[in-house]
PDB file of N, CA and C in Angstrom:
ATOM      1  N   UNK A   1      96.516 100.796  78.316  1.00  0.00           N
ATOM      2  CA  UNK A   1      95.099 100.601  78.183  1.00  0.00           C
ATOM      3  C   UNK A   1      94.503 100.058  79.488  1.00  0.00           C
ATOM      4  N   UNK A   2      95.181  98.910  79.969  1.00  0.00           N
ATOM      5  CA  UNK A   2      94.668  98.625  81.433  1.00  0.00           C
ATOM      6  C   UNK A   2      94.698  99.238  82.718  1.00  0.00           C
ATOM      7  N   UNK A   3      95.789 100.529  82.549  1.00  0.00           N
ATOM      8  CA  UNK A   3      96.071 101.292  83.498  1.00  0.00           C
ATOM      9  C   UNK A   3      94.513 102.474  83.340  1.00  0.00           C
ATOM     10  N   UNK A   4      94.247 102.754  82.469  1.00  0.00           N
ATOM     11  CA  UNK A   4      93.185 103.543  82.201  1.00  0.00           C
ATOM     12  C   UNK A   4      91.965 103.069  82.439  1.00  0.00           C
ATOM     13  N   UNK A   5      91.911 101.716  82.073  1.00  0.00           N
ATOM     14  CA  UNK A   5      90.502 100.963  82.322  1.00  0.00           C
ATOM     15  C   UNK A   5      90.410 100.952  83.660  1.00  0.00           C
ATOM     16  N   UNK A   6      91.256 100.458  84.558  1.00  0.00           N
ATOM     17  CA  UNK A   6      91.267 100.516  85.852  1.00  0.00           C
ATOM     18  C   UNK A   6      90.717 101.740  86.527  1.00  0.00           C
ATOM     19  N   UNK A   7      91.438 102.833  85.834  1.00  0.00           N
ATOM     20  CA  UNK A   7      90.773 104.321  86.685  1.00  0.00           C
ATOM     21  C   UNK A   7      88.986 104.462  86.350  1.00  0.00           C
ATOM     22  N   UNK A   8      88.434 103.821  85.681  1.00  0.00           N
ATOM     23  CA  UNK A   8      87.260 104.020  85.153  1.00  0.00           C
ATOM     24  C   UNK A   8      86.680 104.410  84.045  1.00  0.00           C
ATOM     25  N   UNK A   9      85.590 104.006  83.455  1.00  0.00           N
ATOM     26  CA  UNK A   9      85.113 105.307  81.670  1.00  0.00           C
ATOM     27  C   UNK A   9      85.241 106.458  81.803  1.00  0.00           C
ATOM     28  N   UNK A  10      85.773 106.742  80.504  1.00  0.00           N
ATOM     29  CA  UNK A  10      86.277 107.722  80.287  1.00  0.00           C
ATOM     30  C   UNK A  10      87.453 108.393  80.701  1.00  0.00           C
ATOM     31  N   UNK A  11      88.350 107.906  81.186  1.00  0.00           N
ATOM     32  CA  UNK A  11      89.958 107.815  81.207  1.00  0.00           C
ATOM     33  C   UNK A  11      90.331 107.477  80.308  1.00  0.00           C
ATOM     34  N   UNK A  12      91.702 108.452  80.220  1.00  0.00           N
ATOM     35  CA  UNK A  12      92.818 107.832  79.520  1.00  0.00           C
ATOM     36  C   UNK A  12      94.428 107.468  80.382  1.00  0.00           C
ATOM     37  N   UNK A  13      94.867 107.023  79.360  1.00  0.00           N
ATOM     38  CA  UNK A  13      96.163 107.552  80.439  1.00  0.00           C
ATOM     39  C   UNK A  13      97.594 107.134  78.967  1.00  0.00           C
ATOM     40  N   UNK A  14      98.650 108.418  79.466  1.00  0.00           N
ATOM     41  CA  UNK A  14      99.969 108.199  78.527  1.00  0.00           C
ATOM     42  C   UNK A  14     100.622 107.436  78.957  1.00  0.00           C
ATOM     43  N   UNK A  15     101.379 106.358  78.046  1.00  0.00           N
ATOM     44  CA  UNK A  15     102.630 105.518  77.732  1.00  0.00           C
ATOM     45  C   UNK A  15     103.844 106.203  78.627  1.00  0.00           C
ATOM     46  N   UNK A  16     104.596 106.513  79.549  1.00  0.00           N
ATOM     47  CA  UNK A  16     105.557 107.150  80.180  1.00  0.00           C
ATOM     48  C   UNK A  16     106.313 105.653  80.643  1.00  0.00           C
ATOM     49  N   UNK A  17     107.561 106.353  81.408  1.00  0.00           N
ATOM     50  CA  UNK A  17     109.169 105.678  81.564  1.00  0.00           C
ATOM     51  C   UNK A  17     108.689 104.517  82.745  1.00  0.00           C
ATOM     52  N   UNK A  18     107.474 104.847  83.771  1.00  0.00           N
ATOM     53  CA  UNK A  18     106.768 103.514  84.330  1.00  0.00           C
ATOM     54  C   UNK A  18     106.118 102.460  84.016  1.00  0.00           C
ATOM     55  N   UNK A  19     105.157 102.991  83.247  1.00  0.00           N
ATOM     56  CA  UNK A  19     104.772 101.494  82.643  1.00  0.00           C
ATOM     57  C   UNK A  19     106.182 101.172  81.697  1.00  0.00           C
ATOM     58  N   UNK A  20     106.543 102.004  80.949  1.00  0.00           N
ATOM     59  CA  UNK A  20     107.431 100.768  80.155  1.00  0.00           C
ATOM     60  C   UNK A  20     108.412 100.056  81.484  1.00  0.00           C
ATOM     61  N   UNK A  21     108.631 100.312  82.334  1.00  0.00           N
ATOM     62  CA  UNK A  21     109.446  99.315  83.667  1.00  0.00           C
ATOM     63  C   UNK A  21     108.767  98.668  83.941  1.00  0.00           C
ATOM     64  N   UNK A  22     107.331  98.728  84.254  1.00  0.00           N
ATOM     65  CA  UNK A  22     106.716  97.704  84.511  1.00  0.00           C
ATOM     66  C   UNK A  22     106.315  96.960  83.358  1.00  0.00           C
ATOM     67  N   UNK A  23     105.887  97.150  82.127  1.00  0.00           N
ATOM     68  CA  UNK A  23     105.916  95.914  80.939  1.00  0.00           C
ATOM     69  C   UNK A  23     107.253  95.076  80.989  1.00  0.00           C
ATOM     70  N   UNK A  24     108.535  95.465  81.220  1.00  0.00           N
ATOM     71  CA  UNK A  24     109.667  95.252  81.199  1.00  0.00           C
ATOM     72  C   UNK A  24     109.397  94.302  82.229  1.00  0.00           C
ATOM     73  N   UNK A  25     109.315  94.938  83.109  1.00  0.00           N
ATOM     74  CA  UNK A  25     109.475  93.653  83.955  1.00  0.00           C
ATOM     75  C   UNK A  25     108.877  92.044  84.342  1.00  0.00           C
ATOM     76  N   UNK A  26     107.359  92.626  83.890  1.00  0.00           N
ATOM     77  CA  UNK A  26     106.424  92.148  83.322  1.00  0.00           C
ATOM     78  C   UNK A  26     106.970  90.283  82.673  1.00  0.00           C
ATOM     79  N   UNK A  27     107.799  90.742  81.109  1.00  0.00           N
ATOM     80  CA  UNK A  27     108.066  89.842  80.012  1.00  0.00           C
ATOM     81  C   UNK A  27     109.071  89.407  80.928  1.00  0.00           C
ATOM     82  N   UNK A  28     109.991  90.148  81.765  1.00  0.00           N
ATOM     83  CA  UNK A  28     111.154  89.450  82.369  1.00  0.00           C
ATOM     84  C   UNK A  28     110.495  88.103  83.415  1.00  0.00           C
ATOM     85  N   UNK A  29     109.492  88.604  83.924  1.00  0.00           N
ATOM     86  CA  UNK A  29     109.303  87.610  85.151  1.00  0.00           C
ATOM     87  C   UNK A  29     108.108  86.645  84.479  1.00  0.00           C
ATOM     88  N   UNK A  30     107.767  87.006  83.199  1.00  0.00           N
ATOM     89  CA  UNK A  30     107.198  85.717  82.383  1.00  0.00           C
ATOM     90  C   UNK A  30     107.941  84.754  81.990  1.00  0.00           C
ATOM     91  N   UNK A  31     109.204  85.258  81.562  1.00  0.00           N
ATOM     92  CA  UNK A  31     110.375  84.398  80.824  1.00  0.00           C
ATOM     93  C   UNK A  31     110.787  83.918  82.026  1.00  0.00           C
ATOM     94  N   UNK A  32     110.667  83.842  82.710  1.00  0.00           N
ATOM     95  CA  UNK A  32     111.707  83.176  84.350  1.00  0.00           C
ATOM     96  C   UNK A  32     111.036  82.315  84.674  1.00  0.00           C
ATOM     97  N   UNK A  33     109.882  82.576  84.844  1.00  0.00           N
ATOM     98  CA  UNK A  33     108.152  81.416  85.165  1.00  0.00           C
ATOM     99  C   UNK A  33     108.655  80.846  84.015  1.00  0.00           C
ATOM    100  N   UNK A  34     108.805  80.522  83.354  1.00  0.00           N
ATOM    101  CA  UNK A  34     108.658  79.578  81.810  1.00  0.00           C
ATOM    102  C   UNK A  34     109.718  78.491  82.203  1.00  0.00           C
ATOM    103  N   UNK A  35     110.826  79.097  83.143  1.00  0.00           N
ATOM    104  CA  UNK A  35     112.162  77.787  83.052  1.00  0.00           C
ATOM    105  C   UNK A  35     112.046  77.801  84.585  1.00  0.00           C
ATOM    106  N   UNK A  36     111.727  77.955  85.451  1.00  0.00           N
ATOM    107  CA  UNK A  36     111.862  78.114  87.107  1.00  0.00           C
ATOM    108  C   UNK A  36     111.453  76.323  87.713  1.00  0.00           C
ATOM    109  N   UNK A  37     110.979  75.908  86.606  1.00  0.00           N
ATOM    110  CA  UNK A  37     110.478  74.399  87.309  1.00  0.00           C
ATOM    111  C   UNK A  37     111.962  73.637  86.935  1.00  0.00           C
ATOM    112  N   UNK A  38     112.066  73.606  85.712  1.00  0.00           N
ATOM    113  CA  UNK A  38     113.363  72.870  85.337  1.00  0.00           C
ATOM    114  C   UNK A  38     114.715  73.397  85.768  1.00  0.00           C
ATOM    115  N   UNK A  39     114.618  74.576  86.684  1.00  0.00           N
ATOM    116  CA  UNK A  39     116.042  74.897  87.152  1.00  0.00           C
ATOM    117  C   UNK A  39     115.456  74.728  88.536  1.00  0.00           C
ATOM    118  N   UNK A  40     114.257  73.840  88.957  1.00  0.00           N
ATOM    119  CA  UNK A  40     114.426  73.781  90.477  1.00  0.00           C
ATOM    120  C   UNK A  40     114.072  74.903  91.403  1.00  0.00           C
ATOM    121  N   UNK A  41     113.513  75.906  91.113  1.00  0.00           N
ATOM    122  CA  UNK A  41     113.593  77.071  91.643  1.00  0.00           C
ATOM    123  C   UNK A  41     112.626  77.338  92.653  1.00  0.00           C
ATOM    124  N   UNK A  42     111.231  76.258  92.930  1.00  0.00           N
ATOM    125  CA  UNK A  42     110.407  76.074  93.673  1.00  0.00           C
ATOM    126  C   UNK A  42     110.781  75.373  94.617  1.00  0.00           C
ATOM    127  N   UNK A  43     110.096  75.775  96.134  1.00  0.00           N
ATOM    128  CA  UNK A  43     110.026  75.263  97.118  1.00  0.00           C
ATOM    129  C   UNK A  43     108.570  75.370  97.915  1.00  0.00           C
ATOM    130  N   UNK A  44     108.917  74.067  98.435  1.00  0.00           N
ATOM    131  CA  UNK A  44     107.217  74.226  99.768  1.00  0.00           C
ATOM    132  C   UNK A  44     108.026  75.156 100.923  1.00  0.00           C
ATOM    133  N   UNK A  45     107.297  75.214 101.448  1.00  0.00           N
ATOM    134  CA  UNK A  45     107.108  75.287 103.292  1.00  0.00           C
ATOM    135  C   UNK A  45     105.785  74.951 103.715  1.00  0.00           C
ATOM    136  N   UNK A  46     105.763  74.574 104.404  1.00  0.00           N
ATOM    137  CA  UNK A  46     104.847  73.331 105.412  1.00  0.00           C
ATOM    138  C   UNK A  46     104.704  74.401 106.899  1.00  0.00           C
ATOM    139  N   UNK A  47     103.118  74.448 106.822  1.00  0.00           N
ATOM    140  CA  UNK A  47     102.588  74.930 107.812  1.00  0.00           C
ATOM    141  C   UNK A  47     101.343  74.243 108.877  1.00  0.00           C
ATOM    142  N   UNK A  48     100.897  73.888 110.255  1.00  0.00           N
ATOM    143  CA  UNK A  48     100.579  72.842 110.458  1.00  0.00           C
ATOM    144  C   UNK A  48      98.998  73.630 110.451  1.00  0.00           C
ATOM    145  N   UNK A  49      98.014  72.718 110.520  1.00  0.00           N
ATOM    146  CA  UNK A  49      96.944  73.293 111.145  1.00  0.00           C
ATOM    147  C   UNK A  49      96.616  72.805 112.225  1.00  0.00           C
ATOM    148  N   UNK A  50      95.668  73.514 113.475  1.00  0.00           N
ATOM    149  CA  UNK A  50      95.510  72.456 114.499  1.00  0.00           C
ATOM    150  C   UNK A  50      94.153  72.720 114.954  1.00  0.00           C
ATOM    151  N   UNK A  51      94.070  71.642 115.705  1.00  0.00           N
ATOM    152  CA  UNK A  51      92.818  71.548 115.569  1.00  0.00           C
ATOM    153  C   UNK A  51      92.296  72.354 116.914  1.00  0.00           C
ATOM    154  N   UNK A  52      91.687  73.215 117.043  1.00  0.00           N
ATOM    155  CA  UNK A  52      92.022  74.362 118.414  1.00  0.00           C
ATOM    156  C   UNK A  52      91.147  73.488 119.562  1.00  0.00           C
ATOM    157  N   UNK A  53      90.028  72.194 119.496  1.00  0.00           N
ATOM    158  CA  UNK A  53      89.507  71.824 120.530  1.00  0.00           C
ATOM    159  C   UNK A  53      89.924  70.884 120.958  1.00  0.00           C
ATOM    160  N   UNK A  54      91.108  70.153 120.270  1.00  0.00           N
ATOM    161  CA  UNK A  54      92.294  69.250 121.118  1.00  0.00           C
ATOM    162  C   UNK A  54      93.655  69.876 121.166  1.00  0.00           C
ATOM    163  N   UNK A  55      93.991  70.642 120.502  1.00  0.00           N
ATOM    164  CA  UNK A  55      95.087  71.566 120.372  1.00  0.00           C
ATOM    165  C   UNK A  55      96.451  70.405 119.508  1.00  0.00           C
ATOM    166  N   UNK A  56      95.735  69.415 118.848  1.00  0.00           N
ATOM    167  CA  UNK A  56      96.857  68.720 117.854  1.00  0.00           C
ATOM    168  C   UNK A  56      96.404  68.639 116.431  1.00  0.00           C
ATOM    169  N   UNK A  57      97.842  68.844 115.982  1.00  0.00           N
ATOM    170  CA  UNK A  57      97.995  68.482 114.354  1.00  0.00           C
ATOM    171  C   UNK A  57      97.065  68.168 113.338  1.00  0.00           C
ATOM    172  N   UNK A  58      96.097  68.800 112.596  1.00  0.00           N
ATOM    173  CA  UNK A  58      94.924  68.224 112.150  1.00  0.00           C
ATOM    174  C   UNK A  58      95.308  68.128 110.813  1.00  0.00           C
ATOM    175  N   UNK A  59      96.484  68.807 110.189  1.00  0.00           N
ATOM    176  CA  UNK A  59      96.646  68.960 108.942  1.00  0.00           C
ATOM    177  C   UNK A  59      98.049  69.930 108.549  1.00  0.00           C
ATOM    178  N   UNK A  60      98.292  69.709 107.446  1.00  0.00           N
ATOM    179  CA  UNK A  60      99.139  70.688 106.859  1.00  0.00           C
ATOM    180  C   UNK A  60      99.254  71.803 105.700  1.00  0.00           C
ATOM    181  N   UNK A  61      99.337  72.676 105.640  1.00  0.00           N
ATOM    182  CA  UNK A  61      98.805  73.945 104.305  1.00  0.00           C
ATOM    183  C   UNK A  61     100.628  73.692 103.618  1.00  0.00           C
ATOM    184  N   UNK A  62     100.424  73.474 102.140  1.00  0.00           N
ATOM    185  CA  UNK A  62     101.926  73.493 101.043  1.00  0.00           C
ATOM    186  C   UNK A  62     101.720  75.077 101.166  1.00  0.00           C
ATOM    187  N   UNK A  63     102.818  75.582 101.287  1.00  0.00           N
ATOM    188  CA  UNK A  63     103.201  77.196 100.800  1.00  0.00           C
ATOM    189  C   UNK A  63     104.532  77.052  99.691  1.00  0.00           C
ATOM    190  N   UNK A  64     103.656  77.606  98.439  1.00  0.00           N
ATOM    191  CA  UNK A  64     104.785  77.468  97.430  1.00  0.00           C
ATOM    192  C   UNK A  64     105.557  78.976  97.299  1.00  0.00           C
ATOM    193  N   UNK A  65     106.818  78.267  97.287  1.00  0.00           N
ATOM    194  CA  UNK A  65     107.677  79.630  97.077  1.00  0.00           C
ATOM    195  C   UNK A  65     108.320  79.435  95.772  1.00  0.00           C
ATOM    196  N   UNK A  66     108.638  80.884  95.724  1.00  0.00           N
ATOM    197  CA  UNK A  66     109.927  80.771  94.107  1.00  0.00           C
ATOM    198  C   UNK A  66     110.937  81.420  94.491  1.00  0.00           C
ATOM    199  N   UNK A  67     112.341  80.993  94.078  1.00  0.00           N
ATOM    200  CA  UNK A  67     113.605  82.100  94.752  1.00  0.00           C
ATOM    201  C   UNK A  67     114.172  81.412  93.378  1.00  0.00           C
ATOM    202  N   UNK A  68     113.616  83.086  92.744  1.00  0.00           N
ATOM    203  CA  UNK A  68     114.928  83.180  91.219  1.00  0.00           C
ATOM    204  C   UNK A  68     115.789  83.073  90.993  1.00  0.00           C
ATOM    205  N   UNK A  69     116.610  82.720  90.433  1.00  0.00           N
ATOM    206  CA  UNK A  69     117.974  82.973  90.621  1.00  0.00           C
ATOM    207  C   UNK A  69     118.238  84.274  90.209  1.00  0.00           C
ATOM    208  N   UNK A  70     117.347  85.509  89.382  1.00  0.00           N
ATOM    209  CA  UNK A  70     117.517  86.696  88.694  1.00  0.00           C
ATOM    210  C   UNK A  70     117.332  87.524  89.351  1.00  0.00           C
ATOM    211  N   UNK A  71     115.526  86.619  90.142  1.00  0.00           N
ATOM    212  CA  UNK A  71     114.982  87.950  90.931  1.00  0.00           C
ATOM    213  C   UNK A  71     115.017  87.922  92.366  1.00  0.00           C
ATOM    214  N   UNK A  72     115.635  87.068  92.875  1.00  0.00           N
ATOM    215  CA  UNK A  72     115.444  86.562  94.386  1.00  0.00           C
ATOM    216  C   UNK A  72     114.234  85.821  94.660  1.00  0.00           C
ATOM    217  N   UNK A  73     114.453  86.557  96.117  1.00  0.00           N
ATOM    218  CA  UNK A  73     112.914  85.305  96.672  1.00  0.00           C
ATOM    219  C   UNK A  73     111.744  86.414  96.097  1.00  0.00           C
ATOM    220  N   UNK A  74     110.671  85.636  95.375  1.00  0.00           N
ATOM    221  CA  UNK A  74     109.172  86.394  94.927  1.00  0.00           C
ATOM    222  C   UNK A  74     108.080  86.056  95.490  1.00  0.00           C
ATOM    223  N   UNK A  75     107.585  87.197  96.114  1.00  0.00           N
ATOM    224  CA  UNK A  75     106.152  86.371  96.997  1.00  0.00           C
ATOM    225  C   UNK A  75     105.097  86.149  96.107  1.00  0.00           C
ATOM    226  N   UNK A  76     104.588  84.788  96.391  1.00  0.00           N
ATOM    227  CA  UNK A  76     103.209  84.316  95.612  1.00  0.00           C
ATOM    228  C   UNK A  76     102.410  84.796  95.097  1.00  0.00           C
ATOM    229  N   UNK A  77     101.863  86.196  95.642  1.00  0.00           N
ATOM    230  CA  UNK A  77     100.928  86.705  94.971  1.00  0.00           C
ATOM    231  C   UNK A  77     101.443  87.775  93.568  1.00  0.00           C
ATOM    232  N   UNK A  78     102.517  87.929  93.498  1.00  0.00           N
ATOM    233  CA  UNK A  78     103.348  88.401  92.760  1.00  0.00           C
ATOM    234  C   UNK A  78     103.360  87.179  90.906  1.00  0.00           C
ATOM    235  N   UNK A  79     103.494  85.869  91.500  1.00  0.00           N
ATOM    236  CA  UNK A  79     104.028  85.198  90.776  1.00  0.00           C
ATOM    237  C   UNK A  79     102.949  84.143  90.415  1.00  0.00           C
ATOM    238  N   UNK A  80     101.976  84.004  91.153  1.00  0.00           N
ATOM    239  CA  UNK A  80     100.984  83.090  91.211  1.00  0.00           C
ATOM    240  C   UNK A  80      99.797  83.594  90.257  1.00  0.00           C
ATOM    241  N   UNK A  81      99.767  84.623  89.909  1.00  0.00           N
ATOM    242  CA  UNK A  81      98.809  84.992  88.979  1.00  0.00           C
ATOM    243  C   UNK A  81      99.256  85.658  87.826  1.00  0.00           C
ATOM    244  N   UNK A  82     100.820  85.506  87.184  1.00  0.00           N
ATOM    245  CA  UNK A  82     100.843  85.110  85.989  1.00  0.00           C
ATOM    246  C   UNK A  82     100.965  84.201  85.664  1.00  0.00           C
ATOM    247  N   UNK A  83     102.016  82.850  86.530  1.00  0.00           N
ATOM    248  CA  UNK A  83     102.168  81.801  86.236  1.00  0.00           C
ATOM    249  C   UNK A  83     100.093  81.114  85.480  1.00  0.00           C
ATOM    250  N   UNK A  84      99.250  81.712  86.506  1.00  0.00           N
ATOM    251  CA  UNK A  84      98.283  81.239  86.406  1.00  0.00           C
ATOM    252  C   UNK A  84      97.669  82.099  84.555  1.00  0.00           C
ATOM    253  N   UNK A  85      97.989  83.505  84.383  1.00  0.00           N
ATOM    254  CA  UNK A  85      97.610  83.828  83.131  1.00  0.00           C
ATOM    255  C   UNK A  85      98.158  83.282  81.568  1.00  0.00           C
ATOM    256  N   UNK A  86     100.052  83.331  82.051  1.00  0.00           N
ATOM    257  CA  UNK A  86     100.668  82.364  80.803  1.00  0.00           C
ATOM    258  C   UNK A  86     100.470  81.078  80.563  1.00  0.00           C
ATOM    259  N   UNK A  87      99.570  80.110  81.710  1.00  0.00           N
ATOM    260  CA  UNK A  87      99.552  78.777  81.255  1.00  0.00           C
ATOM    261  C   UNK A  87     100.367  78.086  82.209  1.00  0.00           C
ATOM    262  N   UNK A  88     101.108  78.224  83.147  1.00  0.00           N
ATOM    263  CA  UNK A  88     102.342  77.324  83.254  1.00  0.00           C
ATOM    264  C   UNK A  88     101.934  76.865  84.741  1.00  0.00           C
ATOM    265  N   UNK A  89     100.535  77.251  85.057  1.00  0.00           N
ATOM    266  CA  UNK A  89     100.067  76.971  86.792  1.00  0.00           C
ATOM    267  C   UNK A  89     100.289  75.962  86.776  1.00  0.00           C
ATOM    268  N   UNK A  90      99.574  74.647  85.683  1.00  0.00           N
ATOM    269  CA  UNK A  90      99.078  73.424  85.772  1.00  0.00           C
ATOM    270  C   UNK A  90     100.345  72.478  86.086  1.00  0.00           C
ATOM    271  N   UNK A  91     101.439  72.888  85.702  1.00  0.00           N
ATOM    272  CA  UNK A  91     102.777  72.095  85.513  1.00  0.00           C
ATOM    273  C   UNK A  91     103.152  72.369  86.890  1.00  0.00           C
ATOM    274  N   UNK A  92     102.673  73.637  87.423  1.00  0.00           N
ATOM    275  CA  UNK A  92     103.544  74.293  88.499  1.00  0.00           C
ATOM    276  C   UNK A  92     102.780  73.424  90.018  1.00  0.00           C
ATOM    277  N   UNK A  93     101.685  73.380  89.730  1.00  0.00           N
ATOM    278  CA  UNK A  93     100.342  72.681  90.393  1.00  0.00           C
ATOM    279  C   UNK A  93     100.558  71.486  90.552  1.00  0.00           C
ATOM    280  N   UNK A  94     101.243  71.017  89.567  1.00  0.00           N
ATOM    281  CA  UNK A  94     101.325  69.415  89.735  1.00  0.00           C
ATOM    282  C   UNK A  94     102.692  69.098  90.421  1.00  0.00           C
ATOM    283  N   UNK A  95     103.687  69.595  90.615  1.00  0.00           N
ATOM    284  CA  UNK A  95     104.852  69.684  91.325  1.00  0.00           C
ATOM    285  C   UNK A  95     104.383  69.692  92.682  1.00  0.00           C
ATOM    286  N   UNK A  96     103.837  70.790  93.035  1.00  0.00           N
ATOM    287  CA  UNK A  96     103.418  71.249  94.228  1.00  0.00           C
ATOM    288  C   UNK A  96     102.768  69.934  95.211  1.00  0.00           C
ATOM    289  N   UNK A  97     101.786  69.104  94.287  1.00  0.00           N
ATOM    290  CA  UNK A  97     101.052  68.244  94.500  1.00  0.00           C
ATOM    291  C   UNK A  97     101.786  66.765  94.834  1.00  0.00           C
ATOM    292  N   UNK A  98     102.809  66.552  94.015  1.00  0.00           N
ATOM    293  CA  UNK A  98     103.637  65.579  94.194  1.00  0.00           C
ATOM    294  C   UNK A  98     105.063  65.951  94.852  1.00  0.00           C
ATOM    295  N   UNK A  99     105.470  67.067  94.889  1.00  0.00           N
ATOM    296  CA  UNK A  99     106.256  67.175  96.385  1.00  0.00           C
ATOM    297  C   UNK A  99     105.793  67.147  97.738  1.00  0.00           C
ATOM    298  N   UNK A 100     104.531  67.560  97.932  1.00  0.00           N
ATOM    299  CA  UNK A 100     103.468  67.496  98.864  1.00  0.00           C
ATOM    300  C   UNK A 100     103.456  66.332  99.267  1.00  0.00           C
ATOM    301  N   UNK A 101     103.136  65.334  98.524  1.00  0.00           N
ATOM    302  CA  UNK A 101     103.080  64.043  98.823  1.00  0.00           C
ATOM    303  C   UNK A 101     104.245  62.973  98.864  1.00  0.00           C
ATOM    304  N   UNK A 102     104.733  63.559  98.322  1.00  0.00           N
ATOM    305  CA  UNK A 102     106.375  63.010  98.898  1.00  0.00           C
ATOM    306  C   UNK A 102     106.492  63.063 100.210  1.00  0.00           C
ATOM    307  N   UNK A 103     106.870  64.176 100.563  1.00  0.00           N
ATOM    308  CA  UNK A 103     106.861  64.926 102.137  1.00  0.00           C
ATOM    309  C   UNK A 103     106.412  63.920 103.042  1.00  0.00           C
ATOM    310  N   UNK A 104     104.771  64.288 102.613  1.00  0.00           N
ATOM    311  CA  UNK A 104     103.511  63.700 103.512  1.00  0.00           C
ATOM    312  C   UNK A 104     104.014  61.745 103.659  1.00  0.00           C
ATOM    313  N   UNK A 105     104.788  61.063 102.648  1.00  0.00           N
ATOM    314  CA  UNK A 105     105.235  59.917 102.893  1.00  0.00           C
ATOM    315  C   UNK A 105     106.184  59.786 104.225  1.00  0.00           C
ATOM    316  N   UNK A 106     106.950  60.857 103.754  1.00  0.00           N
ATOM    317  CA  UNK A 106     108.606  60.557 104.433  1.00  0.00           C
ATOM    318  C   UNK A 106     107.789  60.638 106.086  1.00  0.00           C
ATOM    319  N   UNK A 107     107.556  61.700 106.004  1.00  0.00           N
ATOM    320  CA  UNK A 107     106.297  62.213 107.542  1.00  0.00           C
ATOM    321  C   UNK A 107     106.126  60.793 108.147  1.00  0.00           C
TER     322      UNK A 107
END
């Protein structure tokens, strides 16, 4: 249905052996988001900003990563907007926020 809505009114489109891989994969990488905090599976990386009219350190951007243990490493935009549709951003958000600031201590 969303594959059709996408093409515009008055489309349709048939059920075939792709979408069902992609629904499949879909529920798989929902169910992985659901346990990925409690198996640790997130990481930052730390990127600096600077400030270009003194040319020092003005700040730092968190880059959250996920490396599945199922699916490997998954880039964010991949993973960041279901985590954000099933619910599980806020938990994921708040990690992010307090490893961040961990960091930013040790720093």
């Amino acid at each position: 249905m969303n594959g059709a809505r996408r093409l515009g009114p008055g489309h349709y489109a048939f059920f075939d052996e792709a979408m069902h891989a992609g629904a499949q994969t879909r529920i798989k990488l929902e169910a992985l988001l659901q346990t990925a905090l409690a198996k640790d599976e997130f990481s930052l990386h730390y990127q600096p900003q600077f400030d270009l009219s003194t040319g020092k350190i003005s700040g730092m951007e968190a880059l959250l990563r996920w490396n599945s243990a199922e699916l490997g490493s998954m880039p964010p935009d991949q993973f960041i907007p279901v985590a954000e549709e099933i619910g599980v951003i806020l938990p994921v958000g708040e990690w992010v926020l307090r490893t961040a600031c961990k960091q930013a201590r040790i720093w």
